[in-house]
PDB file of N, CA and C in Angstrom:
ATOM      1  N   UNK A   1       0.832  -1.199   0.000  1.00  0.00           N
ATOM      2  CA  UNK A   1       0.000   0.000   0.000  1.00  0.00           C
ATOM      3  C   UNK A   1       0.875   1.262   0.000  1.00  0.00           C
ATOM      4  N   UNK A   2       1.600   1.429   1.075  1.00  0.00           N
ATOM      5  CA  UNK A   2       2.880   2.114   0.814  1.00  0.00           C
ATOM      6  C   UNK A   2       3.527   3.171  -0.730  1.00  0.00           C
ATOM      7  N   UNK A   3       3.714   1.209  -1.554  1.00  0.00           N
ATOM      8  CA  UNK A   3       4.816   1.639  -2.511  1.00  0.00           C
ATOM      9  C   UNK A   3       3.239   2.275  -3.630  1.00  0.00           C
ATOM     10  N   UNK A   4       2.317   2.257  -3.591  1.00  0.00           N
ATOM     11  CA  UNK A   4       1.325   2.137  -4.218  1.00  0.00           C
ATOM     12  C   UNK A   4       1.054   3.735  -4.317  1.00  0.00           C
ATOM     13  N   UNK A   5       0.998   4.519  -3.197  1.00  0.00           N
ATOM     14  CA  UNK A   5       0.724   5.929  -2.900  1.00  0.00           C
ATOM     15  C   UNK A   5       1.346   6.870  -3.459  1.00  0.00           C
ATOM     16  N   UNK A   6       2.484   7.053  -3.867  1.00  0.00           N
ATOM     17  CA  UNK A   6       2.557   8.121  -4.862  1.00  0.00           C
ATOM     18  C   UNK A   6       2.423   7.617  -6.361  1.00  0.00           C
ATOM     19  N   UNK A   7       1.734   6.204  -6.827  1.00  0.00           N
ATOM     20  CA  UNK A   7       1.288   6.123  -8.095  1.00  0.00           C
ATOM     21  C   UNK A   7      -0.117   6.949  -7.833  1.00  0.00           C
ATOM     22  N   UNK A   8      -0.880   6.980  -6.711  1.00  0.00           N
ATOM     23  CA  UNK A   8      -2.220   6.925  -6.678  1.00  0.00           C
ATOM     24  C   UNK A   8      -2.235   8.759  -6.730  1.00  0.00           C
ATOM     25  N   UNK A   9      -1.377   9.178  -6.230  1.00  0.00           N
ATOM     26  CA  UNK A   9      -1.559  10.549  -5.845  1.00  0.00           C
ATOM     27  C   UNK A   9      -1.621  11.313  -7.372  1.00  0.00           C
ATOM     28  N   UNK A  10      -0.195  10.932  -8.104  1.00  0.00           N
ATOM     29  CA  UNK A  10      -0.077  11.423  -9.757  1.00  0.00           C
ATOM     30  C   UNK A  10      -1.146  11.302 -10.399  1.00  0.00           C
ATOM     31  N   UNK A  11      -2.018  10.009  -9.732  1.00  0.00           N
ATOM     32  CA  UNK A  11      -3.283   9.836 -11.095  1.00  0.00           C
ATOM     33  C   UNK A  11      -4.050  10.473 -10.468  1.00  0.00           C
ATOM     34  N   UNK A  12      -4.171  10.910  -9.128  1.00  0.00           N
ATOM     35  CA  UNK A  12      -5.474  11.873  -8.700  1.00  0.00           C
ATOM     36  C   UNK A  12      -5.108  13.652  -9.136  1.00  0.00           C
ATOM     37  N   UNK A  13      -3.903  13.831  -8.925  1.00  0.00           N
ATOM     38  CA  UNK A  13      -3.421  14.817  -9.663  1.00  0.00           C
ATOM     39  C   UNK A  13      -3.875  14.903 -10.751  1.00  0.00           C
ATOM     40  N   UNK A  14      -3.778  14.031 -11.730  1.00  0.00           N
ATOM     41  CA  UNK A  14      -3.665  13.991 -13.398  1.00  0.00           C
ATOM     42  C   UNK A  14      -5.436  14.726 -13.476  1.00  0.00           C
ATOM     43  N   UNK A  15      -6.007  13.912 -12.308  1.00  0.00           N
ATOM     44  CA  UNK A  15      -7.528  13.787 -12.806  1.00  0.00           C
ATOM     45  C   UNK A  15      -8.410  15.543 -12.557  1.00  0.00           C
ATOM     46  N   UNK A  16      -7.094  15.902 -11.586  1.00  0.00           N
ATOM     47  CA  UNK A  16      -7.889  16.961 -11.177  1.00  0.00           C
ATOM     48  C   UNK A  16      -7.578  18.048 -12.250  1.00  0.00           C
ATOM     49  N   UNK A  17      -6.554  17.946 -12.855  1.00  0.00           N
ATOM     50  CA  UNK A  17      -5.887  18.625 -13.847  1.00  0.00           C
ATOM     51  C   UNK A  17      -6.501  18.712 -15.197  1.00  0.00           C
ATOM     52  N   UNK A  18      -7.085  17.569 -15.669  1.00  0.00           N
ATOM     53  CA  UNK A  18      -7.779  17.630 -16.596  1.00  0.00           C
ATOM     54  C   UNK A  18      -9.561  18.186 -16.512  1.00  0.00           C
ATOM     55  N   UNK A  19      -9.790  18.078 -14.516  1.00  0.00           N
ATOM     56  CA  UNK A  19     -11.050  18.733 -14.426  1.00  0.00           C
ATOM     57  C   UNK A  19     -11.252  20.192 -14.670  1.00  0.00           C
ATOM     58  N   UNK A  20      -9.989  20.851 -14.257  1.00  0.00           N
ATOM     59  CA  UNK A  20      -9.815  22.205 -14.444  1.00  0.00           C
ATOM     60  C   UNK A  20      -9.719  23.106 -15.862  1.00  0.00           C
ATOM     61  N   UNK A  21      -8.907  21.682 -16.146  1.00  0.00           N
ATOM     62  CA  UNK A  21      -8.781  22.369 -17.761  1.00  0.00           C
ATOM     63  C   UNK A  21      -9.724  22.565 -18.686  1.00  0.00           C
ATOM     64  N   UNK A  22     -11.212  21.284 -18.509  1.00  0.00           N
ATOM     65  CA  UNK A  22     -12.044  21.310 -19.164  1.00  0.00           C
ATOM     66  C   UNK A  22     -12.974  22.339 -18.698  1.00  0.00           C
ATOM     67  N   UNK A  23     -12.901  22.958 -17.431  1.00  0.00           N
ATOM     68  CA  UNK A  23     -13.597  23.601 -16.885  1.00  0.00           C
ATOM     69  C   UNK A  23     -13.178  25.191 -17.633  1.00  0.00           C
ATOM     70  N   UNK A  24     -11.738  25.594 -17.495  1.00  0.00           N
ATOM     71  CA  UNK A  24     -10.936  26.411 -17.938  1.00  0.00           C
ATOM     72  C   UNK A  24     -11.883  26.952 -19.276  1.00  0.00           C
ATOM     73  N   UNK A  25     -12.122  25.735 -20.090  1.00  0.00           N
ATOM     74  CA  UNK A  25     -12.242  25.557 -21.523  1.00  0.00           C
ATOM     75  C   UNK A  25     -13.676  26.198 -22.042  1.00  0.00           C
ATOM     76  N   UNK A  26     -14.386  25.844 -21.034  1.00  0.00           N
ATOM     77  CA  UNK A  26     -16.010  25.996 -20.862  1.00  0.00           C
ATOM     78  C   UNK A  26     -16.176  27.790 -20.898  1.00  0.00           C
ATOM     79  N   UNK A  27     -15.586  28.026 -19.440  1.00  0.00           N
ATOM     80  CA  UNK A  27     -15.612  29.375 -19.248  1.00  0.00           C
ATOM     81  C   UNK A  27     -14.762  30.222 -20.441  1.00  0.00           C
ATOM     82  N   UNK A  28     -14.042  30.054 -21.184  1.00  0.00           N
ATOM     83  CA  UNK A  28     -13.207  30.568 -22.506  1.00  0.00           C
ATOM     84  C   UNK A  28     -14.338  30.607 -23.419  1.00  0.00           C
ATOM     85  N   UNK A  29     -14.991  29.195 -23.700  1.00  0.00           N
ATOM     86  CA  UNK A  29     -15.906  29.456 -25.318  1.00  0.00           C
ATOM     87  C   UNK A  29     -16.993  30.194 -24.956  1.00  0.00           C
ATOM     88  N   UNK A  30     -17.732  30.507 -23.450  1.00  0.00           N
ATOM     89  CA  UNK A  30     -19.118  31.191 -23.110  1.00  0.00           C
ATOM     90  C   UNK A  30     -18.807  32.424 -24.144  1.00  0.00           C
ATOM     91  N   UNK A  31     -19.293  33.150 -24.712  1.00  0.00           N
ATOM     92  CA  UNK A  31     -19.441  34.341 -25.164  1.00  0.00           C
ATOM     93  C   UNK A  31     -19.943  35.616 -24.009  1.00  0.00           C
ATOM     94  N   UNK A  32     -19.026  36.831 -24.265  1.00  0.00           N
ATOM     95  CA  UNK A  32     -19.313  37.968 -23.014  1.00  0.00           C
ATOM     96  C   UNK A  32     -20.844  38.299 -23.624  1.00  0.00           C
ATOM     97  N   UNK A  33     -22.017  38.961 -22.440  1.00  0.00           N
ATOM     98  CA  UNK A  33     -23.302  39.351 -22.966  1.00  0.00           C
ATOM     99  C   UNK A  33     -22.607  40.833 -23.587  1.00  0.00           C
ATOM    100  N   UNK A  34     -23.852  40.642 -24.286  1.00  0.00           N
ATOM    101  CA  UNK A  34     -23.634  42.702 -25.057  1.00  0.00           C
ATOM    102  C   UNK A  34     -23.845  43.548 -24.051  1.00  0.00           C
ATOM    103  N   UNK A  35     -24.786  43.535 -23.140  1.00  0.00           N
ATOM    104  CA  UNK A  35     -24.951  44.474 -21.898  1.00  0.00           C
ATOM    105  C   UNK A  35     -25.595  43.750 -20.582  1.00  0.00           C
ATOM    106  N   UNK A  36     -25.623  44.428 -19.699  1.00  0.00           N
ATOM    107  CA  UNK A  36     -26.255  43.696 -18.216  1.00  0.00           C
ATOM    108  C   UNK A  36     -27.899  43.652 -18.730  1.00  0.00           C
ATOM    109  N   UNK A  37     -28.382  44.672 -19.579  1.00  0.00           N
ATOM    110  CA  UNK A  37     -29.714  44.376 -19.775  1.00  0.00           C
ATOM    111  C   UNK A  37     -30.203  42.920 -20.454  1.00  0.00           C
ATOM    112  N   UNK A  38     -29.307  42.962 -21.579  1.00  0.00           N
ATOM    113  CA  UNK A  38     -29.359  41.462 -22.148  1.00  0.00           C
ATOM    114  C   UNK A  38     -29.213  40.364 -21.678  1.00  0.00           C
ATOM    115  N   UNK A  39     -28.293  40.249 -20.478  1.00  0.00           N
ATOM    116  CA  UNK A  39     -27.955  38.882 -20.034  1.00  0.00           C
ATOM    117  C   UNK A  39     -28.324  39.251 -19.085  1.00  0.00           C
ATOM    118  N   UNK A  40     -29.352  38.989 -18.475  1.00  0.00           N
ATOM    119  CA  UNK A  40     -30.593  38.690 -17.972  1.00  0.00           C
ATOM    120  C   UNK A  40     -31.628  37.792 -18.269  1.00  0.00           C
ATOM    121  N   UNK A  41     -31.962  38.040 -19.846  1.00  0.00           N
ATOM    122  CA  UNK A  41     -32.869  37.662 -20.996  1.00  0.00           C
ATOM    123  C   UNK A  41     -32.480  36.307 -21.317  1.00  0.00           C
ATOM    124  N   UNK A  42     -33.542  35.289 -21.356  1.00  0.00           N
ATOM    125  CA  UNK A  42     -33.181  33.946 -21.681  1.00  0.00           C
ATOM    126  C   UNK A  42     -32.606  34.367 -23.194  1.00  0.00           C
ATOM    127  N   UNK A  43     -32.232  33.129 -23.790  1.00  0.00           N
ATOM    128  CA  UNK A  43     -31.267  32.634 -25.265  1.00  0.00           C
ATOM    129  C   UNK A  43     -32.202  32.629 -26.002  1.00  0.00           C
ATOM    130  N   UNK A  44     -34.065  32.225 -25.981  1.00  0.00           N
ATOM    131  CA  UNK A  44     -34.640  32.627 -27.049  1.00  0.00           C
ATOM    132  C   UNK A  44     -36.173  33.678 -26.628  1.00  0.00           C
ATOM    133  N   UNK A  45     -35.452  34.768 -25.475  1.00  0.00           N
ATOM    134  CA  UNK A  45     -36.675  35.731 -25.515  1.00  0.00           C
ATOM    135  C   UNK A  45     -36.721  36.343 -26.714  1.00  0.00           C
ATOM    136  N   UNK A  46     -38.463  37.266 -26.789  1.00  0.00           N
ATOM    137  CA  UNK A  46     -38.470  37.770 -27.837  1.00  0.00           C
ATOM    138  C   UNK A  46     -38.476  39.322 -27.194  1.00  0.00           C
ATOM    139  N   UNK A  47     -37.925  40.365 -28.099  1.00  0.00           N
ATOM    140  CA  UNK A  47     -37.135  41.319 -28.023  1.00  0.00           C
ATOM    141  C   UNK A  47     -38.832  42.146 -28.864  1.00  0.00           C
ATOM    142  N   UNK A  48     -39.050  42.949 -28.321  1.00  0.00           N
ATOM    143  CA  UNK A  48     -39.882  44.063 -29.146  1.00  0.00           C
ATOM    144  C   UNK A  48     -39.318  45.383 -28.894  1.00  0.00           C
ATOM    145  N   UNK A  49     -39.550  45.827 -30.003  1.00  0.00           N
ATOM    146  CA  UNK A  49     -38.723  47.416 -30.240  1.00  0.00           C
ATOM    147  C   UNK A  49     -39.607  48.497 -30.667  1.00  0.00           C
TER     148      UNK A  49
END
C-alpha cells in the first residue's frame, strides 16, 4: 500500500488537472453578454422594439 501511494496521488493529480482544464475551456468558449440588460434575458426571448 505504501509503494502504491505516490502512483495513486499522480493519477489523482492527473484527474484533477484535466477537471480544471475542461472547466478552464467551458468558461473561454461562453461568449461575453452585449450588456447587463441582455444577459438577464433567456437565449430565445423575444425582443420588441
Amino acid at each position: 500500500m505504501v509503494a502504491m501511494t505516490p502512483l495513486i496521488t499522480i493519477q489523482i493529480l492527473g484527474m484533477v488537472y484535466q477537471l480544471r482544464k475542461r472547466q478552464a475551456a467551458r468558461r473561454v468558449l461562453r461568449p461575453a453578454p452585449v450588456c447587463a440588460a441582455l444577459a438577464d434575458l433567456a437565449e430565445d426571448a423575444i425582443i420588441e422594439l
